[in-house]
PDB file of N, CA and C in Angstrom:
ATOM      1  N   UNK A   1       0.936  -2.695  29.977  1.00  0.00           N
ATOM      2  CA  UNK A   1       1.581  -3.973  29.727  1.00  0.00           C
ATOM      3  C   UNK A   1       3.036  -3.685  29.405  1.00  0.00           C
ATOM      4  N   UNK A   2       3.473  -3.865  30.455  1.00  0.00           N
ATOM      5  CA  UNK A   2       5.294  -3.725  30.413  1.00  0.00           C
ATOM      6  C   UNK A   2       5.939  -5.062  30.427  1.00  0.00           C
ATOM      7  N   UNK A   3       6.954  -5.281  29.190  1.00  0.00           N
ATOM      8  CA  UNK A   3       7.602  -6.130  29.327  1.00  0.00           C
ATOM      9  C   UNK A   3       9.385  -5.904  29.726  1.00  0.00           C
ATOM     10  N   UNK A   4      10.057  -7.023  30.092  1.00  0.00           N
ATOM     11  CA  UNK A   4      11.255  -6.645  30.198  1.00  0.00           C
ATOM     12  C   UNK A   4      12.436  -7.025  29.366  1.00  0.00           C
ATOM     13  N   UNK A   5      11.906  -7.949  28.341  1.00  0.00           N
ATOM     14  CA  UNK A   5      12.267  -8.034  27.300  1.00  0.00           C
ATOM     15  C   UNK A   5      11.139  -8.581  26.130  1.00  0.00           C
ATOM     16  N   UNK A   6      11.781  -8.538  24.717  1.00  0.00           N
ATOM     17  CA  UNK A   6      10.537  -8.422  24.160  1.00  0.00           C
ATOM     18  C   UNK A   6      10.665 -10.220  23.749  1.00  0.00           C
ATOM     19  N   UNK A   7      10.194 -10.885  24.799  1.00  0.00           N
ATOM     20  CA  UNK A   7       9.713 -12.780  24.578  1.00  0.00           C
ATOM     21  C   UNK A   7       8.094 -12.572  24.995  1.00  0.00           C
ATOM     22  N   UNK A   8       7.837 -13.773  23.427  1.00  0.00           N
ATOM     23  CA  UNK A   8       6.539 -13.996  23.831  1.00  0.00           C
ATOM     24  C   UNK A   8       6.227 -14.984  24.988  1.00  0.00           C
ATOM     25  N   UNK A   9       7.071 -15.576  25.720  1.00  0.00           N
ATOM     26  CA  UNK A   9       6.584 -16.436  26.609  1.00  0.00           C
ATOM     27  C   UNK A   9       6.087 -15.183  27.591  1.00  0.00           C
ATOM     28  N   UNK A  10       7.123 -14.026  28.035  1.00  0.00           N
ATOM     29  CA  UNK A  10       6.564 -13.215  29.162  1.00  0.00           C
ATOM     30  C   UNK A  10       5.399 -12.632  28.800  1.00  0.00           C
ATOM     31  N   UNK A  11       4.900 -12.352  27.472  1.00  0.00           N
ATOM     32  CA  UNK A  11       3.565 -12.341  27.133  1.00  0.00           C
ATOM     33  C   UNK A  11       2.796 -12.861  27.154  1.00  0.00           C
ATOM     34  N   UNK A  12       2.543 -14.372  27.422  1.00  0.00           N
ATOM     35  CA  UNK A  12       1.447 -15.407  27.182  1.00  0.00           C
ATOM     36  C   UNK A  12       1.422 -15.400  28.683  1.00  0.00           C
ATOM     37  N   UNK A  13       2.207 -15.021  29.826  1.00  0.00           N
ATOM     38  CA  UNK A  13       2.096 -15.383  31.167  1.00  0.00           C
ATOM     39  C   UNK A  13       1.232 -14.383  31.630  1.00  0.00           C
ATOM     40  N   UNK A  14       1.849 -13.348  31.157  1.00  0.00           N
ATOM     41  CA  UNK A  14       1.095 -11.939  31.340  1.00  0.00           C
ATOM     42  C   UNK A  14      -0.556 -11.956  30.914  1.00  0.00           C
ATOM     43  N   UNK A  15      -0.636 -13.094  30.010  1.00  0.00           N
ATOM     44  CA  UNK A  15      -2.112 -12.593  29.151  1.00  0.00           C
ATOM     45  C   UNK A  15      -2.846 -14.311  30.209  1.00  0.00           C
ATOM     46  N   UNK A  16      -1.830 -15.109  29.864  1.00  0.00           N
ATOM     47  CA  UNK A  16      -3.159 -16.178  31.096  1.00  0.00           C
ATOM     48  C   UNK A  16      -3.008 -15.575  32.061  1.00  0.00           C
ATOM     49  N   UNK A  17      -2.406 -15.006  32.711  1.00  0.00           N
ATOM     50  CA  UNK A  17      -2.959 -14.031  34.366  1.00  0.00           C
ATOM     51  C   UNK A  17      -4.004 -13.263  34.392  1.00  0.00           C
ATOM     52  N   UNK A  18      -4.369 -13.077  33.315  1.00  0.00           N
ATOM     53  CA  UNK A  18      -5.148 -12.070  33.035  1.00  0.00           C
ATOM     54  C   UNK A  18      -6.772 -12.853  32.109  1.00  0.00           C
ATOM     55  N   UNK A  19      -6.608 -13.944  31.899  1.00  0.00           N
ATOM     56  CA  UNK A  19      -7.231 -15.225  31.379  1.00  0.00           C
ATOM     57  C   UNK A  19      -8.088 -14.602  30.102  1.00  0.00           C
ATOM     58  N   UNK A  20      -6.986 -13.890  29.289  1.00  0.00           N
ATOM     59  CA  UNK A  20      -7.090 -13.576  27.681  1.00  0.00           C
ATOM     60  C   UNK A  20      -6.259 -14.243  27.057  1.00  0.00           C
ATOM     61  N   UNK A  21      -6.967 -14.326  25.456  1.00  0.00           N
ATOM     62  CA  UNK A  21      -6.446 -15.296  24.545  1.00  0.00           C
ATOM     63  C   UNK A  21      -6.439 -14.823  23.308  1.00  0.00           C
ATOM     64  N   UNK A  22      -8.269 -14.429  22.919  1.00  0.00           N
ATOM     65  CA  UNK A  22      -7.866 -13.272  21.478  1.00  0.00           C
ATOM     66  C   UNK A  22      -8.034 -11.931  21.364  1.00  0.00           C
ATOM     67  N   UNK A  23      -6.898 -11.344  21.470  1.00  0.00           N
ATOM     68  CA  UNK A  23      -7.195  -9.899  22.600  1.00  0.00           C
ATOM     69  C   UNK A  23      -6.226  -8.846  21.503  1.00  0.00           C
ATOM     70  N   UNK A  24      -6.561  -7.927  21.312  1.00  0.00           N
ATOM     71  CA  UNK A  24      -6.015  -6.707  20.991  1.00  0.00           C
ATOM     72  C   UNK A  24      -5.917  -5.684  22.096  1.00  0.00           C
ATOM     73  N   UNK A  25      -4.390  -5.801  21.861  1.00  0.00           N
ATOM     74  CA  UNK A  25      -4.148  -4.920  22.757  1.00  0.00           C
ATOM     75  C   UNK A  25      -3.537  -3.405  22.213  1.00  0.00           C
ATOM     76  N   UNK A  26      -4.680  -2.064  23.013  1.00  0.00           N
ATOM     77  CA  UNK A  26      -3.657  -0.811  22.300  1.00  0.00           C
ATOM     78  C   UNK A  26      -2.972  -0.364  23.555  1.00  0.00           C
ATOM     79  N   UNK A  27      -2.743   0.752  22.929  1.00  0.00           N
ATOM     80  CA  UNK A  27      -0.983   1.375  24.128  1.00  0.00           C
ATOM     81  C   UNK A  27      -1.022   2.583  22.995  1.00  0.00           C
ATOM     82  N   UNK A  28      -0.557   3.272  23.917  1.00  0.00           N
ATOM     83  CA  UNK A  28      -0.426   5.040  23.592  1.00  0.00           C
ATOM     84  C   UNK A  28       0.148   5.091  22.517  1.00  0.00           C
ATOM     85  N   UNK A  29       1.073   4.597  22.458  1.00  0.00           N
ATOM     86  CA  UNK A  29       2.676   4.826  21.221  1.00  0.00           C
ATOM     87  C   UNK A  29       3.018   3.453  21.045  1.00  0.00           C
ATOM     88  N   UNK A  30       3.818   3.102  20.030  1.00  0.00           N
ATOM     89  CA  UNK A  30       4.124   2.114  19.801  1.00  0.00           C
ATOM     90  C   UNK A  30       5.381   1.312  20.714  1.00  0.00           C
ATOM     91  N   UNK A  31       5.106   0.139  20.918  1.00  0.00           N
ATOM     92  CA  UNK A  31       6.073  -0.612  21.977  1.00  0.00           C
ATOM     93  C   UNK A  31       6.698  -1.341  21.377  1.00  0.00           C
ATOM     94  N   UNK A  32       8.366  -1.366  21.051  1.00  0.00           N
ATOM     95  CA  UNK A  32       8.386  -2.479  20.294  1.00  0.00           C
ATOM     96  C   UNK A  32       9.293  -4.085  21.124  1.00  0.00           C
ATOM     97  N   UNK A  33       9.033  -3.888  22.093  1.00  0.00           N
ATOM     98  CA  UNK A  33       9.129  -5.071  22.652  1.00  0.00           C
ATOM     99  C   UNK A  33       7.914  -5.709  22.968  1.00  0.00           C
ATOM    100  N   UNK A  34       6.647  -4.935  23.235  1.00  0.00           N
ATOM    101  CA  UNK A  34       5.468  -5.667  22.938  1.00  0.00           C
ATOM    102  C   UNK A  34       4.984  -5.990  21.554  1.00  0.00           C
ATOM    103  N   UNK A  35       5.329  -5.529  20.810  1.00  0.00           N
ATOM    104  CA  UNK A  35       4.809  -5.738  19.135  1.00  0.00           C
ATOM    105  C   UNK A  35       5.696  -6.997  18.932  1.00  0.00           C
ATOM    106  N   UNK A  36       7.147  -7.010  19.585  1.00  0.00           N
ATOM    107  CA  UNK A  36       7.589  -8.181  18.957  1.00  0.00           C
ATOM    108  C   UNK A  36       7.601  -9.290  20.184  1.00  0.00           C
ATOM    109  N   UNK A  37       7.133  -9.323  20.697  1.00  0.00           N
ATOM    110  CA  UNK A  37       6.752 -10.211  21.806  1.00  0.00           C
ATOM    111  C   UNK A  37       5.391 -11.374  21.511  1.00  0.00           C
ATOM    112  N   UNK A  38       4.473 -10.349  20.794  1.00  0.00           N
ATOM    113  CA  UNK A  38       2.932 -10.731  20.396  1.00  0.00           C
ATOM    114  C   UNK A  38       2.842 -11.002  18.658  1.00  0.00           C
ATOM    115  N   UNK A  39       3.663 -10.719  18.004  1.00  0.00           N
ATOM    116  CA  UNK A  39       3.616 -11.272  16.943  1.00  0.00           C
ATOM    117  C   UNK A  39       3.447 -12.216  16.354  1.00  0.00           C
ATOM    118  N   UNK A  40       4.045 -13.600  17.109  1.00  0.00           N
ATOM    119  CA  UNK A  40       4.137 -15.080  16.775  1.00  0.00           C
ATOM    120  C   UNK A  40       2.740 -15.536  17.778  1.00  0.00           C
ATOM    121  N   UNK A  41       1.667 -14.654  17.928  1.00  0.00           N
ATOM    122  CA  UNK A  41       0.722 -15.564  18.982  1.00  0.00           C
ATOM    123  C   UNK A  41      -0.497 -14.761  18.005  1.00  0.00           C
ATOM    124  N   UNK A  42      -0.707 -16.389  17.665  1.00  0.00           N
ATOM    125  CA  UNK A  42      -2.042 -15.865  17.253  1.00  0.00           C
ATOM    126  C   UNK A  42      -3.286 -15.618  17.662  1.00  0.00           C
ATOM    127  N   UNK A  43      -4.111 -14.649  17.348  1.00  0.00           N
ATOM    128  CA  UNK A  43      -5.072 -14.344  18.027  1.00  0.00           C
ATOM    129  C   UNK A  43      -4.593 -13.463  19.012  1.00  0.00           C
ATOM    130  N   UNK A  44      -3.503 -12.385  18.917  1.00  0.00           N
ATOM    131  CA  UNK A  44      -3.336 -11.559  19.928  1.00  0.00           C
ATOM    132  C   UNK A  44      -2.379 -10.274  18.832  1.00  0.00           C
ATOM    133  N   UNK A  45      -3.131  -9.295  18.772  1.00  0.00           N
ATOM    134  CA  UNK A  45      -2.294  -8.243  17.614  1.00  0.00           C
ATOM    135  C   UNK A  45      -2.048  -6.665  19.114  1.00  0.00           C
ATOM    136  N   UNK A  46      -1.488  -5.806  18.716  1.00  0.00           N
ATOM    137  CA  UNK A  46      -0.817  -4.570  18.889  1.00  0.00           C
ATOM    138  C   UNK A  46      -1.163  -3.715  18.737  1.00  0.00           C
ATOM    139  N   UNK A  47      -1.713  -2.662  18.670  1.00  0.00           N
ATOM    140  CA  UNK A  47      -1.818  -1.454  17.671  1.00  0.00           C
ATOM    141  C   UNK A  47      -1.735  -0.238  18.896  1.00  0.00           C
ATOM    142  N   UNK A  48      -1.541   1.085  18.081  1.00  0.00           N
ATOM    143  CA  UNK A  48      -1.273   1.794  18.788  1.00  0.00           C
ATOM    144  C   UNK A  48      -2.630   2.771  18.945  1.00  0.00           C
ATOM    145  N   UNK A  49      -3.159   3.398  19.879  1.00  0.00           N
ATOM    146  CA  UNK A  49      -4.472   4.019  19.760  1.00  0.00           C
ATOM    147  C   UNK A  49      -5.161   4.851  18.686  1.00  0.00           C
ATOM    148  N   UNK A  50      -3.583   5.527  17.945  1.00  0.00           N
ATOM    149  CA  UNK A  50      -4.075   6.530  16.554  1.00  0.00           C
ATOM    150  C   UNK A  50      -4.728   5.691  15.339  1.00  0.00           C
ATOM    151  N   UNK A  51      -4.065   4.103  15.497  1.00  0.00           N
ATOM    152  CA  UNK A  51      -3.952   3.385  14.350  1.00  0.00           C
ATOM    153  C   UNK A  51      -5.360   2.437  14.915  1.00  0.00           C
ATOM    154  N   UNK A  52      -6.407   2.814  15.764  1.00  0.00           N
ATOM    155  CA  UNK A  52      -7.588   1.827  15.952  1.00  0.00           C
ATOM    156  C   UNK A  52      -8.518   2.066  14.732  1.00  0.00           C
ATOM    157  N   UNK A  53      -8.871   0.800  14.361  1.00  0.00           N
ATOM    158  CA  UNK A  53     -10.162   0.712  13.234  1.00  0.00           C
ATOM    159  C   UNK A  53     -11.457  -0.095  14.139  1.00  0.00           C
ATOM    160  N   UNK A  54     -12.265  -0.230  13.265  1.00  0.00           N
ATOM    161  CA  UNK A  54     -13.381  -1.111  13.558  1.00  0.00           C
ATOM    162  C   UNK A  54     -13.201  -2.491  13.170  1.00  0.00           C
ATOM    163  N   UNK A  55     -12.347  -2.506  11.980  1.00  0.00           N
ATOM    164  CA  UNK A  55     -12.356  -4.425  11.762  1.00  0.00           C
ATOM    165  C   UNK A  55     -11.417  -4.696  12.824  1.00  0.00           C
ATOM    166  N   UNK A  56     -10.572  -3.869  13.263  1.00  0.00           N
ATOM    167  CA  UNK A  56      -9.503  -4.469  13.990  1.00  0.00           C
ATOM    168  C   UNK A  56     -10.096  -4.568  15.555  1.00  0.00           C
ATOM    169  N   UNK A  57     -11.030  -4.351  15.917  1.00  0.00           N
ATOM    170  CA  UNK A  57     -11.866  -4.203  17.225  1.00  0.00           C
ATOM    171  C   UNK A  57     -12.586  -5.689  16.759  1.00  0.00           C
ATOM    172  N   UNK A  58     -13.534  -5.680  15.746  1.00  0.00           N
ATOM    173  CA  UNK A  58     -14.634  -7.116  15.274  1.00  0.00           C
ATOM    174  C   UNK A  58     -13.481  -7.981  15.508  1.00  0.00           C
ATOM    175  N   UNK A  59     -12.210  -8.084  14.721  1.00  0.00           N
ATOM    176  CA  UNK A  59     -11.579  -9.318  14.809  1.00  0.00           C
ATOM    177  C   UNK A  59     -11.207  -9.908  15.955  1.00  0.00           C
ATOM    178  N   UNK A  60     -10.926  -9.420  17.282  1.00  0.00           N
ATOM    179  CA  UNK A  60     -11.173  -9.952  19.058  1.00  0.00           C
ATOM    180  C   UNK A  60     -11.934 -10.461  19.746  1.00  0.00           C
ATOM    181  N   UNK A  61     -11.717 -10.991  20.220  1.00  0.00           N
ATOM    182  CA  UNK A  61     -13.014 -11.174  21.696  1.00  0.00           C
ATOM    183  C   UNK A  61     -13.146 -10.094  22.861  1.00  0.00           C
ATOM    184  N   UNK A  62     -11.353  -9.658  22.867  1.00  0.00           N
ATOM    185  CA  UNK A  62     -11.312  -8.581  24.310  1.00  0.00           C
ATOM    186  C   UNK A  62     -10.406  -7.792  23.643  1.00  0.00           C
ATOM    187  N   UNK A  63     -10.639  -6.994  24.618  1.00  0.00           N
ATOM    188  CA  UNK A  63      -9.384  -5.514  24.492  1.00  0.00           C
ATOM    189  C   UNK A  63      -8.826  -5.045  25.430  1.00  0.00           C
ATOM    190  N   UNK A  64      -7.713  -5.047  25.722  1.00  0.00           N
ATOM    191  CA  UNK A  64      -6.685  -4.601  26.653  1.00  0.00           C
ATOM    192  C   UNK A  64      -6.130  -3.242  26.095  1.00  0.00           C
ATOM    193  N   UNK A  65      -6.666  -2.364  27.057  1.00  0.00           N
ATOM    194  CA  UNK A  65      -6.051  -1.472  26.787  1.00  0.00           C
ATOM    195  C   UNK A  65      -5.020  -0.494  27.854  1.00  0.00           C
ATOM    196  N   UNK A  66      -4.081   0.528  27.202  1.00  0.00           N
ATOM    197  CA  UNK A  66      -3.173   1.038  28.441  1.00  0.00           C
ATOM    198  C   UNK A  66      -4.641   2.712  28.797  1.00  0.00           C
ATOM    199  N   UNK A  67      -4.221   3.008  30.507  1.00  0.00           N
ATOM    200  CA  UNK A  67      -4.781   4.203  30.593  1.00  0.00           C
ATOM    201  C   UNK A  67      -4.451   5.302  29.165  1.00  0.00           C
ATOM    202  N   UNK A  68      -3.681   5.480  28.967  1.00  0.00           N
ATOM    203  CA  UNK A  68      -3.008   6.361  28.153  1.00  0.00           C
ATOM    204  C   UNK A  68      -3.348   6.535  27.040  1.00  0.00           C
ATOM    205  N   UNK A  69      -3.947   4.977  26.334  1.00  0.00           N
ATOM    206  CA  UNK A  69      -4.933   4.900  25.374  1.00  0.00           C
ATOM    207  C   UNK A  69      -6.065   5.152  25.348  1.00  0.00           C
ATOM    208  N   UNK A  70      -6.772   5.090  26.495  1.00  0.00           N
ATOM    209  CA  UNK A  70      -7.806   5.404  26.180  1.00  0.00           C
ATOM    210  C   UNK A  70      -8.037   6.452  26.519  1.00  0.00           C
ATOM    211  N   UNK A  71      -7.607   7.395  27.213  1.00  0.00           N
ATOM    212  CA  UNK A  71      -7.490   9.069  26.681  1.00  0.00           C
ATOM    213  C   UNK A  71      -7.041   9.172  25.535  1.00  0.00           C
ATOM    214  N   UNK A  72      -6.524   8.906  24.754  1.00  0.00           N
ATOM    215  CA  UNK A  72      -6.095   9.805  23.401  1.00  0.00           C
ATOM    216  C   UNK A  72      -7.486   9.246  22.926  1.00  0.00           C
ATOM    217  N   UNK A  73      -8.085   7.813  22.738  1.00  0.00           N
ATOM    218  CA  UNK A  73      -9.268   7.748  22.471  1.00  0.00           C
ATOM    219  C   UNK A  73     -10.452   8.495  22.589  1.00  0.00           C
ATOM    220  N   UNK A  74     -10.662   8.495  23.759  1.00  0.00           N
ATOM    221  CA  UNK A  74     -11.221   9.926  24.299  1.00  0.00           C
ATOM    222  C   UNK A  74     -11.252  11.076  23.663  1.00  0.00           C
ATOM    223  N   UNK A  75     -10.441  11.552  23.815  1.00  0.00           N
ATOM    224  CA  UNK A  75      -9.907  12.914  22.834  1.00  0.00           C
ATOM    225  C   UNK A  75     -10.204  12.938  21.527  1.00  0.00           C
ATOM    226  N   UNK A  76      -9.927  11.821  20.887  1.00  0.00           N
ATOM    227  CA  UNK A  76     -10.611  11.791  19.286  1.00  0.00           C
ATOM    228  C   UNK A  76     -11.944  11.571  19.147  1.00  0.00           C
ATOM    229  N   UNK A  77     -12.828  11.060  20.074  1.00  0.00           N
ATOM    230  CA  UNK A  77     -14.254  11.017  19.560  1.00  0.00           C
ATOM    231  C   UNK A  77     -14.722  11.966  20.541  1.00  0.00           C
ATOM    232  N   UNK A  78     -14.080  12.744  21.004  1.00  0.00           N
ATOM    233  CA  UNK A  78     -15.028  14.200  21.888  1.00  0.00           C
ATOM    234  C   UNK A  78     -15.059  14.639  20.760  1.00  0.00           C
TER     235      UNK A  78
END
């Protein structure tokens, strides 16, 4: 999820194309044009793959995640 600047409108276009609404999304490293893009929308948080919990998974419906994340994911529960 690449943005080209950090507006939440190019985020909400990006996420109805994709026909998500309460979605956590991770990403390898931290983005901060996506963190501040998704901030003001609720029901849609950020995190970066090191920083995944379990409440923060329960609190979604979906998860978007980058390839990149979910190898380092990977890597921590091998």
């Amino acid at each position: 999820v690449e943005l080209e600047a950090p507006k939440t409108k190019l985020l909400v276009g990006k996420l109805k194309e994709l026909g998500l609404d309460n979605v956590l999304i991770v990403v390898e490293a931290f983005d901060e044009k996506l963190f501040l893009a998704a901030r003001n929308l609720p029901g849609v948080d950020v995190l970066a793959a090191a920083s995944l919990d379990p409440l923060s998974l329960a609190r979604h419906d979906k998860v978007l995640a980058t390839v990149g994340a979910l190898k380092l994911l990977e890597e921590r529960l091998a």
